[in-house]
N, C-alpha and C. Protein backbone atom coordinates (compact mmCIF):
# COMPACT_ATOMS: atom_id res chain seq x y z
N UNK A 1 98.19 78.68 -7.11
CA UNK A 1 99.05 78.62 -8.26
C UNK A 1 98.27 79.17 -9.47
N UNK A 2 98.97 79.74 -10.02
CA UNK A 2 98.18 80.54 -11.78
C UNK A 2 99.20 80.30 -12.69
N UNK A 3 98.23 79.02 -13.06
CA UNK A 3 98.72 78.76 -14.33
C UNK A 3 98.48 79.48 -15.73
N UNK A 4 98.94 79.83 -16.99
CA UNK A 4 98.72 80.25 -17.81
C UNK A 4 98.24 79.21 -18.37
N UNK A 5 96.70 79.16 -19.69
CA UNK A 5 96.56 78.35 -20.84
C UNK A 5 97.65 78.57 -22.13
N UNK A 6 97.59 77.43 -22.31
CA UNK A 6 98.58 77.30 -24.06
C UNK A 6 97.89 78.39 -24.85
N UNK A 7 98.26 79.11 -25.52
CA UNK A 7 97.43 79.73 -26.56
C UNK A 7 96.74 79.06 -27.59
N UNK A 8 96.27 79.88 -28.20
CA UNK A 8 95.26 78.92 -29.48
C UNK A 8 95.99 78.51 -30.44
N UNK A 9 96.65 80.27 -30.79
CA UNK A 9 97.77 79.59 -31.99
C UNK A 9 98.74 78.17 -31.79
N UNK A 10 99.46 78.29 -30.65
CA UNK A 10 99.96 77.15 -29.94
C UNK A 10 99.40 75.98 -30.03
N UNK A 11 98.28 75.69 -29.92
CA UNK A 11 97.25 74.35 -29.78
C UNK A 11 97.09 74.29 -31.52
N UNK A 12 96.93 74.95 -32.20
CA UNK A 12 96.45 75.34 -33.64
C UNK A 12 97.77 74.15 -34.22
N UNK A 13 98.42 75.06 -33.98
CA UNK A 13 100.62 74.81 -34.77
C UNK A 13 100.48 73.12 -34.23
N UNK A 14 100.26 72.65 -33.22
CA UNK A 14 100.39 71.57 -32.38
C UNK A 14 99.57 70.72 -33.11
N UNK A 15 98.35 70.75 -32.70
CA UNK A 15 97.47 69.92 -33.42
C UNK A 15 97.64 69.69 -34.92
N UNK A 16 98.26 70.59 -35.89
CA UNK A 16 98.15 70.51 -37.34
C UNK A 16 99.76 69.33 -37.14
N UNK A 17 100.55 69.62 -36.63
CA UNK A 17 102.09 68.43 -36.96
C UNK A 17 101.45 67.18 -36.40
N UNK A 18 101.09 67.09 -35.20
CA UNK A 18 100.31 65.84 -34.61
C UNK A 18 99.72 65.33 -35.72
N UNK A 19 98.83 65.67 -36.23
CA UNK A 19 97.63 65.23 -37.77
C UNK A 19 98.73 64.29 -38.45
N UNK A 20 99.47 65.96 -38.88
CA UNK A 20 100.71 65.24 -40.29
C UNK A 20 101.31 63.69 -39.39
N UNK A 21 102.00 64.14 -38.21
CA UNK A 21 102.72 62.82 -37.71
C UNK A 21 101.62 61.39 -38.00
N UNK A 22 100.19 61.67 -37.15
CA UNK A 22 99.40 60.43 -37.01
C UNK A 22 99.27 60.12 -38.73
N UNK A 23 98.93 60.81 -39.80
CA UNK A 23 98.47 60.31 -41.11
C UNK A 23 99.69 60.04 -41.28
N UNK A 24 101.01 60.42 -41.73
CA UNK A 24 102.35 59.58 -41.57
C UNK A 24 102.42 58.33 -41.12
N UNK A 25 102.12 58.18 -40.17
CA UNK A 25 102.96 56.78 -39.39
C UNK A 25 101.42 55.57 -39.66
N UNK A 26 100.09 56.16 -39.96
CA UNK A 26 99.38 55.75 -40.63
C UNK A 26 99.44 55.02 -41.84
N UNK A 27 100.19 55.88 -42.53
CA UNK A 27 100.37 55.35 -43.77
C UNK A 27 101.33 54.59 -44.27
N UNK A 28 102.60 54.69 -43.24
CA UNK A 28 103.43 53.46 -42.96
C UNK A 28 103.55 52.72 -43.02
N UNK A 29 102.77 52.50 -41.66
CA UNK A 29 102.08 51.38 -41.39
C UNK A 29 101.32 50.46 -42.50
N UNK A 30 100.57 51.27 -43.19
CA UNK A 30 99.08 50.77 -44.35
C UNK A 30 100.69 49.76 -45.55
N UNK A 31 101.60 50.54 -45.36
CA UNK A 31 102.11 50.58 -46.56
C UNK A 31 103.27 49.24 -46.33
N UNK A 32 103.69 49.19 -45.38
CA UNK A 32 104.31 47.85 -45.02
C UNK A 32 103.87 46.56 -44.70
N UNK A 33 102.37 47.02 -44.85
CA UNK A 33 101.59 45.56 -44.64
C UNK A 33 101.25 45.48 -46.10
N UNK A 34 101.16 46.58 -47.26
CA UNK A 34 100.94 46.16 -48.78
C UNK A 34 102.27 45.26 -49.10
N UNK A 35 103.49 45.90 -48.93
CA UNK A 35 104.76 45.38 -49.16
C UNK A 35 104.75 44.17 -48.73
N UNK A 36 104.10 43.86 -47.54
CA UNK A 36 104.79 42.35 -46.89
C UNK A 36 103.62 41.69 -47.89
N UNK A 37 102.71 41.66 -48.03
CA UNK A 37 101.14 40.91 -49.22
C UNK A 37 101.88 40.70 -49.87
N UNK A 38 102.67 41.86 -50.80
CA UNK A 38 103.17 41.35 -52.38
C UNK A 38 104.55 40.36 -52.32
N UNK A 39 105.12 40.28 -51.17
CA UNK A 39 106.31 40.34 -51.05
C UNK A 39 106.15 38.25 -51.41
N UNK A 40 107.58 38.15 -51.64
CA UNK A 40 107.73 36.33 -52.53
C UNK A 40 108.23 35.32 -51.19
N UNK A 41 108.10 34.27 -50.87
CA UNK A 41 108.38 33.34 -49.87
C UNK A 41 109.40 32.85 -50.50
N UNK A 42 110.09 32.08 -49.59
CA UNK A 42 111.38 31.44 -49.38
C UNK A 42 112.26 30.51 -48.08
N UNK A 43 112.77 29.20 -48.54
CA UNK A 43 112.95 28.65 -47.12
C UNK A 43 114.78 28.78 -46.60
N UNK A 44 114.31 29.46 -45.83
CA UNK A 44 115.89 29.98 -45.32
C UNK A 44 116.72 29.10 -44.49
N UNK A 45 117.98 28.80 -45.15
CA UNK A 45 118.44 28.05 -43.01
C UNK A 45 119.11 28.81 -42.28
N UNK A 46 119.00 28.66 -40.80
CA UNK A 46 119.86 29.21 -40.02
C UNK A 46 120.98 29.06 -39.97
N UNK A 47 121.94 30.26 -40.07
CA UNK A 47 123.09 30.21 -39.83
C UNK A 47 123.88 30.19 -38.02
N UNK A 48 122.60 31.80 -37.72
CA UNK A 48 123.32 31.78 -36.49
C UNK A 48 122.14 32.17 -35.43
N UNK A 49 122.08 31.71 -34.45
CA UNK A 49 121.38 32.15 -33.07
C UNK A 49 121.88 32.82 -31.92
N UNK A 50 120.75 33.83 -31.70
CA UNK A 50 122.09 34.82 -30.76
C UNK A 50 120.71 35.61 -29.95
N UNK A 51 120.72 34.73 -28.97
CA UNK A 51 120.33 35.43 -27.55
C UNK A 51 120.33 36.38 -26.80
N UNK A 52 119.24 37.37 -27.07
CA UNK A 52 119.51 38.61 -26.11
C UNK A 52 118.78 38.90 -24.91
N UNK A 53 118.92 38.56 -23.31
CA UNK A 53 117.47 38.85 -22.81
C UNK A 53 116.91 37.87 -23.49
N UNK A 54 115.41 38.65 -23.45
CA UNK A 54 113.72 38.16 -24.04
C UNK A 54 113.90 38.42 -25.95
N UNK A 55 114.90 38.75 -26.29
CA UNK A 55 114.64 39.09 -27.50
C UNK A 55 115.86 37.65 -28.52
N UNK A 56 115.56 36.97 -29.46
CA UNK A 56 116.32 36.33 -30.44
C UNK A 56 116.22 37.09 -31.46
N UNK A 57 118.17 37.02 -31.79
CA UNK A 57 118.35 37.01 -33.37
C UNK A 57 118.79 35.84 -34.12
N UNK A 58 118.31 35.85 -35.40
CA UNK A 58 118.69 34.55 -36.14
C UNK A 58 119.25 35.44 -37.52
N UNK A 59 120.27 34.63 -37.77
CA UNK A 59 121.28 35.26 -39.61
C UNK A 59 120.77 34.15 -39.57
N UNK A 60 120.09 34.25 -41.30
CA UNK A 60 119.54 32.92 -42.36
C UNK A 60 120.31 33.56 -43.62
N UNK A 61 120.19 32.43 -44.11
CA UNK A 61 120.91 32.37 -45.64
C UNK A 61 119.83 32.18 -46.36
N UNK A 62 119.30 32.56 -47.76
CA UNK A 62 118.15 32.28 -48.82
C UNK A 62 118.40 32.48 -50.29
N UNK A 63 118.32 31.40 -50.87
CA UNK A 63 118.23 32.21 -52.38
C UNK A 63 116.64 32.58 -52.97
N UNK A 64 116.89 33.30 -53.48
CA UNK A 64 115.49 34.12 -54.30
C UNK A 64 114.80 33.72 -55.57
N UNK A 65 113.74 33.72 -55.93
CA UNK A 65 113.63 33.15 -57.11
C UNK A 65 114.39 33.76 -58.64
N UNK A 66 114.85 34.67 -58.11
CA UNK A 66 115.87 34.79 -59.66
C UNK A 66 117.22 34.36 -59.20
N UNK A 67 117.41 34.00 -58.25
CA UNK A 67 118.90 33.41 -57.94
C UNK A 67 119.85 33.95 -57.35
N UNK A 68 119.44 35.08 -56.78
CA UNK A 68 120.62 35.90 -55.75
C UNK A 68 120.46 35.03 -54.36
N UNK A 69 121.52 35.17 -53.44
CA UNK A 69 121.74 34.58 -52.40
C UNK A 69 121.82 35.50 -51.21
N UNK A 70 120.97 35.76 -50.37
CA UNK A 70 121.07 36.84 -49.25
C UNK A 70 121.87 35.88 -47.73
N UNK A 71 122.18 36.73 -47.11
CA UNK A 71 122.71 36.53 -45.64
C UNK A 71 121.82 37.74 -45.27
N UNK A 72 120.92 37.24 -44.30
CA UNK A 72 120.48 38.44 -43.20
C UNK A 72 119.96 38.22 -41.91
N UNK A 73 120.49 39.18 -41.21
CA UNK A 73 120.26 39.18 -39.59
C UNK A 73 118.61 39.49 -39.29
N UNK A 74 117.41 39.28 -38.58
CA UNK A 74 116.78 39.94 -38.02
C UNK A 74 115.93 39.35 -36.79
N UNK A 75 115.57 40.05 -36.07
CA UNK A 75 114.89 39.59 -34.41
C UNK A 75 113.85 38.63 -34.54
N UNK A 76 113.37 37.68 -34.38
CA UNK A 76 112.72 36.90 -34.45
C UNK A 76 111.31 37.14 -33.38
N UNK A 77 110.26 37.31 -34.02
CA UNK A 77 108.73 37.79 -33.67
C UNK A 77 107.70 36.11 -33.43
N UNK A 78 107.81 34.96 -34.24
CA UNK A 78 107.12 34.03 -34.35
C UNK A 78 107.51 33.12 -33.13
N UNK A 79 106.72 32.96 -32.14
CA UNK A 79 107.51 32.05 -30.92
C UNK A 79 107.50 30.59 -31.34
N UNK A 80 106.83 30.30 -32.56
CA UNK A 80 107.49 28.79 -32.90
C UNK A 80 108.86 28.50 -33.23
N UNK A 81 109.03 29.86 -33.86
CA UNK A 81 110.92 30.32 -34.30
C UNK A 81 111.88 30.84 -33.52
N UNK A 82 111.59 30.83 -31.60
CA UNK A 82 112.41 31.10 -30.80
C UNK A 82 113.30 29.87 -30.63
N UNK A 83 112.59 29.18 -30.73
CA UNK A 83 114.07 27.72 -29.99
C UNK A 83 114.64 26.98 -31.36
N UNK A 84 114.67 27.61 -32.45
CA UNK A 84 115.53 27.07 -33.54
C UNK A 84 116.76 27.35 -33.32
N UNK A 85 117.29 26.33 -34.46
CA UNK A 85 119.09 26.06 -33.81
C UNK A 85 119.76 26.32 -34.77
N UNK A 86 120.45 26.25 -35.25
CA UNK A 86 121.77 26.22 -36.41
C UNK A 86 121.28 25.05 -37.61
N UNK A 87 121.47 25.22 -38.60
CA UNK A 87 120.76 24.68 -39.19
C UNK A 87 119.53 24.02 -39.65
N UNK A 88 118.54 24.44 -38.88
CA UNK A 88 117.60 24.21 -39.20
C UNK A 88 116.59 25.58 -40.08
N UNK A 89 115.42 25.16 -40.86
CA UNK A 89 115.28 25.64 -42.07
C UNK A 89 113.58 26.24 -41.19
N UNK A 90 114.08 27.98 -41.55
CA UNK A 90 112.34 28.65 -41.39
C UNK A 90 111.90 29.42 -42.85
N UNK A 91 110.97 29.33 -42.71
CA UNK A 91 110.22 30.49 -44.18
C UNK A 91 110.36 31.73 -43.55
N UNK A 92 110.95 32.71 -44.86
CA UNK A 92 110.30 33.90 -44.50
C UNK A 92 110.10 34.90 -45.76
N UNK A 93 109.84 35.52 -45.75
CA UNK A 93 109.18 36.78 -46.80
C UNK A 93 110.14 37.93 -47.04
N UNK A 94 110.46 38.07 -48.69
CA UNK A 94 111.48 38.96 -48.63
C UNK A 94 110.60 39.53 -49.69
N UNK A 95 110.60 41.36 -49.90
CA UNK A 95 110.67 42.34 -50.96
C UNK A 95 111.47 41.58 -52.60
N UNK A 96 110.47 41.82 -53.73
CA UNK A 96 111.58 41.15 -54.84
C UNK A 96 112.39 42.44 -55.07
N UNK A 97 111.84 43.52 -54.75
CA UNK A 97 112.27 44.49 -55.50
C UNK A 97 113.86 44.83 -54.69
N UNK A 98 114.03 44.27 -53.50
CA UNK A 98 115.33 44.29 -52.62
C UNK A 98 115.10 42.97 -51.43
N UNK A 99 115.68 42.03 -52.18
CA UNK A 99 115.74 40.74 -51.72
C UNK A 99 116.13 41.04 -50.31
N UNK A 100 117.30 41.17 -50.22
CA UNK A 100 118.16 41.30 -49.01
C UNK A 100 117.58 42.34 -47.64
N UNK A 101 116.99 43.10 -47.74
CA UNK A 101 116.17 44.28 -47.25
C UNK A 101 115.05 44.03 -46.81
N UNK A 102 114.81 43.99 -45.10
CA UNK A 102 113.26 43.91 -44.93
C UNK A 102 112.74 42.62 -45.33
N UNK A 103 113.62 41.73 -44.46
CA UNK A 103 113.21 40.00 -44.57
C UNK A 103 112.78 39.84 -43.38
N UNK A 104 111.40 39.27 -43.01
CA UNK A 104 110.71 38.76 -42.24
C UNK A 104 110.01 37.65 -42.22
N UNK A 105 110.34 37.24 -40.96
CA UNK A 105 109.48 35.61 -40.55
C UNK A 105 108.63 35.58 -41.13
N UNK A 106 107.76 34.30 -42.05
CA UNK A 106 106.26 34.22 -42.01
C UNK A 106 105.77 33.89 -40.80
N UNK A 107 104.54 34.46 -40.64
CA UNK A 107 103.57 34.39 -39.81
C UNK A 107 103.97 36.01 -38.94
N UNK A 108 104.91 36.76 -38.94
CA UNK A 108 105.17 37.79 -37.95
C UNK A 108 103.96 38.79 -38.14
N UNK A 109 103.08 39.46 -36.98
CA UNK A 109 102.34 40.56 -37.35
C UNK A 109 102.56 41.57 -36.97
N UNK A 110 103.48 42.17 -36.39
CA UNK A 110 104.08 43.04 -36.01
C UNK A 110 103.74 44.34 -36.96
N UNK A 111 103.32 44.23 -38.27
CA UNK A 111 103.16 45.35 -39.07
C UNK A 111 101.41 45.63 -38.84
N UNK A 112 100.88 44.65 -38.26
CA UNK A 112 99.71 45.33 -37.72
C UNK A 112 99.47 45.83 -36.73
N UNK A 113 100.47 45.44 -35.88
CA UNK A 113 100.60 46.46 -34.74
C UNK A 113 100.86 48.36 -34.69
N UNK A 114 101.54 48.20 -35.70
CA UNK A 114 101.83 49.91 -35.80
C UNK A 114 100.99 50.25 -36.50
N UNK A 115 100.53 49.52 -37.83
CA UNK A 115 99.07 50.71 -38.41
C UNK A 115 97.84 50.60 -37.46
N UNK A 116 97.76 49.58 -36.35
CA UNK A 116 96.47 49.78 -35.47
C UNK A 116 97.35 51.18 -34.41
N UNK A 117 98.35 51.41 -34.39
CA UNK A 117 98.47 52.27 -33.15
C UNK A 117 98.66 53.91 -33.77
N UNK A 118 98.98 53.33 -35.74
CA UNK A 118 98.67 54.94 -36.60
C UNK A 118 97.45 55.37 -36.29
N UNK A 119 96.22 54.58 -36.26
CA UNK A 119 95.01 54.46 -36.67
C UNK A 119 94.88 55.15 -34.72
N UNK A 120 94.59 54.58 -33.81
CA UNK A 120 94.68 55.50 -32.95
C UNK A 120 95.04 56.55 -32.75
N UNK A 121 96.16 56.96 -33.29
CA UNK A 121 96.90 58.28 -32.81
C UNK A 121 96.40 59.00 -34.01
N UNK A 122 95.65 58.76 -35.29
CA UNK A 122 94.71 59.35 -36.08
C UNK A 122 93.33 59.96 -35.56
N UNK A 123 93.00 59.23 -34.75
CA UNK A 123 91.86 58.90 -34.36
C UNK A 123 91.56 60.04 -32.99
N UNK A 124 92.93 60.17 -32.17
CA UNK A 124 93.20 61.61 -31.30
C UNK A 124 93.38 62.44 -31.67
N UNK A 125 94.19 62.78 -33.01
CA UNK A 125 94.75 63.73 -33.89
C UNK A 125 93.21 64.59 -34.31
N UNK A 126 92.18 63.86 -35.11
CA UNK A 126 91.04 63.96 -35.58
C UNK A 126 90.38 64.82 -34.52
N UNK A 127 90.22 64.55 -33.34
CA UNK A 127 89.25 65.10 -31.83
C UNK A 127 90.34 65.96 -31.38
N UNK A 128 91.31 66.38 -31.70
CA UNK A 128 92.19 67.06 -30.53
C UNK A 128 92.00 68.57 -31.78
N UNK A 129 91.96 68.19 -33.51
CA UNK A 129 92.33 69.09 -34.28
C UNK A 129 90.31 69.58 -34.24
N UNK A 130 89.50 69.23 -33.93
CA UNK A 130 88.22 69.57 -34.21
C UNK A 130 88.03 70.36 -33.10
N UNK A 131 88.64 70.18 -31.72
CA UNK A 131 88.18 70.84 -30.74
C UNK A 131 89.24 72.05 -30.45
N UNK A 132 90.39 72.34 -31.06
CA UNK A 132 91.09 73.69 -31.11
C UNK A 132 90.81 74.38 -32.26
N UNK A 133 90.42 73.91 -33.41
CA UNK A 133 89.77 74.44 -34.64
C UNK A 133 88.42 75.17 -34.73
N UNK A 134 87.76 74.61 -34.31
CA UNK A 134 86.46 75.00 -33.94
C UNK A 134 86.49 76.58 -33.78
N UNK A 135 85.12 76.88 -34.16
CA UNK A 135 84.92 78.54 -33.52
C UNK A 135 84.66 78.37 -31.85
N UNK A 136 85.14 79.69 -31.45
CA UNK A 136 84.64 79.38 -30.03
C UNK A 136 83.26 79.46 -29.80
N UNK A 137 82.59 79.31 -28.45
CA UNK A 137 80.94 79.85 -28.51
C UNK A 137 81.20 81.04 -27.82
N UNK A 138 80.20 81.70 -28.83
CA UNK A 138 80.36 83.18 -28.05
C UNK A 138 80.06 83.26 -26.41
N UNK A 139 80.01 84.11 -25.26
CA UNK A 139 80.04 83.97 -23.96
C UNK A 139 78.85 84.17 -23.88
N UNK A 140 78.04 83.97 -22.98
CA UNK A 140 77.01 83.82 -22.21
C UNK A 140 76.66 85.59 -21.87
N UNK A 141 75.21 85.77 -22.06
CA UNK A 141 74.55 87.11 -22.08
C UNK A 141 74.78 87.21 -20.11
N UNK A 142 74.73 88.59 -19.81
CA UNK A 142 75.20 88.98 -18.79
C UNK A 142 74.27 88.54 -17.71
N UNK A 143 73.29 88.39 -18.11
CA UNK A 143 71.88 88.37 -17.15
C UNK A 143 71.41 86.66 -16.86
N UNK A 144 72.77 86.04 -17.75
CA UNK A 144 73.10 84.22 -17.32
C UNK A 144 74.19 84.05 -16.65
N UNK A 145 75.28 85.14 -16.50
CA UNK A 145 76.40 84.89 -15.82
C UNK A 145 76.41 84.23 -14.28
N UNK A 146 75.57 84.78 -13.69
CA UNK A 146 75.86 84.92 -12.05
C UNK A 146 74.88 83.51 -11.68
N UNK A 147 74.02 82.54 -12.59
CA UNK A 147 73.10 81.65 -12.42
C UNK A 147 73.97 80.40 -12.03
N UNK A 148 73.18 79.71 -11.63
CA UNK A 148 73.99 77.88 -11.58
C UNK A 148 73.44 77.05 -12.74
């Protein structure tokens, strides 16, 4: 079988979006774990529990410290907060700047999961863009070719 190699340019074009993607989803990542730090606590009750498979959703109700009142749905990550019921009361962490938006359990770490897996796929991006970038080495003088 004869395979053809990718070209350089090809590997070049490739490796440079890979970079952009890994520093992207890098910085995401970096940036939703600043958001969740700043973000204000609050004790929510359950409204509703809803079983999927391996996965729970819970709708909580919360008011905010300036006094808006959210309803929001989201999957539940904390396994102390899988077997809650209807009315009963969990904390969780909302954005002030959009109460309602991007409410999560306390204790969930789930946002360190994706900047550790930016940080990897940075980390390939980095070795994959150094070794198609690179100059090549020039070839071997003629009188080394035919040696072991």
């Amino acid at each position: 079988m004869n395979r053809r190699r990718p070209s350089r340019t090809f590997l070049r074009v490739f490796s440079a979006f890979y970079l952009v993607f890994a520093m992207t989803l890098t910085g995401l990542g970096i940036w939703s774990i600043v958001v969740h730090r700043r973000a204000a606590e609050a004790s929510a009750v359950v409204r509703e529990v809803e079983h999927r498979g391996a996965r729970t959703f819970v709708t909580v109700k919360f008011t905010t410290s300036r006094g808006e009142t959210c309803d929001v749905r989201f999957p539940v990550a904390v396994k102390a907060n899988r077997a809650v019921t209807t009315g009963d009361r969990i904390r969780v962490a909302y954005a002030e700047s959009d109460p309602c938006f991007g409410v999560q359990e306390i204790g969930n770490r789930s946002r360190w999961f994706i900047a550790l897996i930016g940080v990897a796929l940075l980390a390939v991006a980095a070795i994959l863009a150094y070794v198609v970038w690179r100059r090549p080495r020039p070839p071997l003088p003629l009188r080394y070719a035919g040696m072991p």
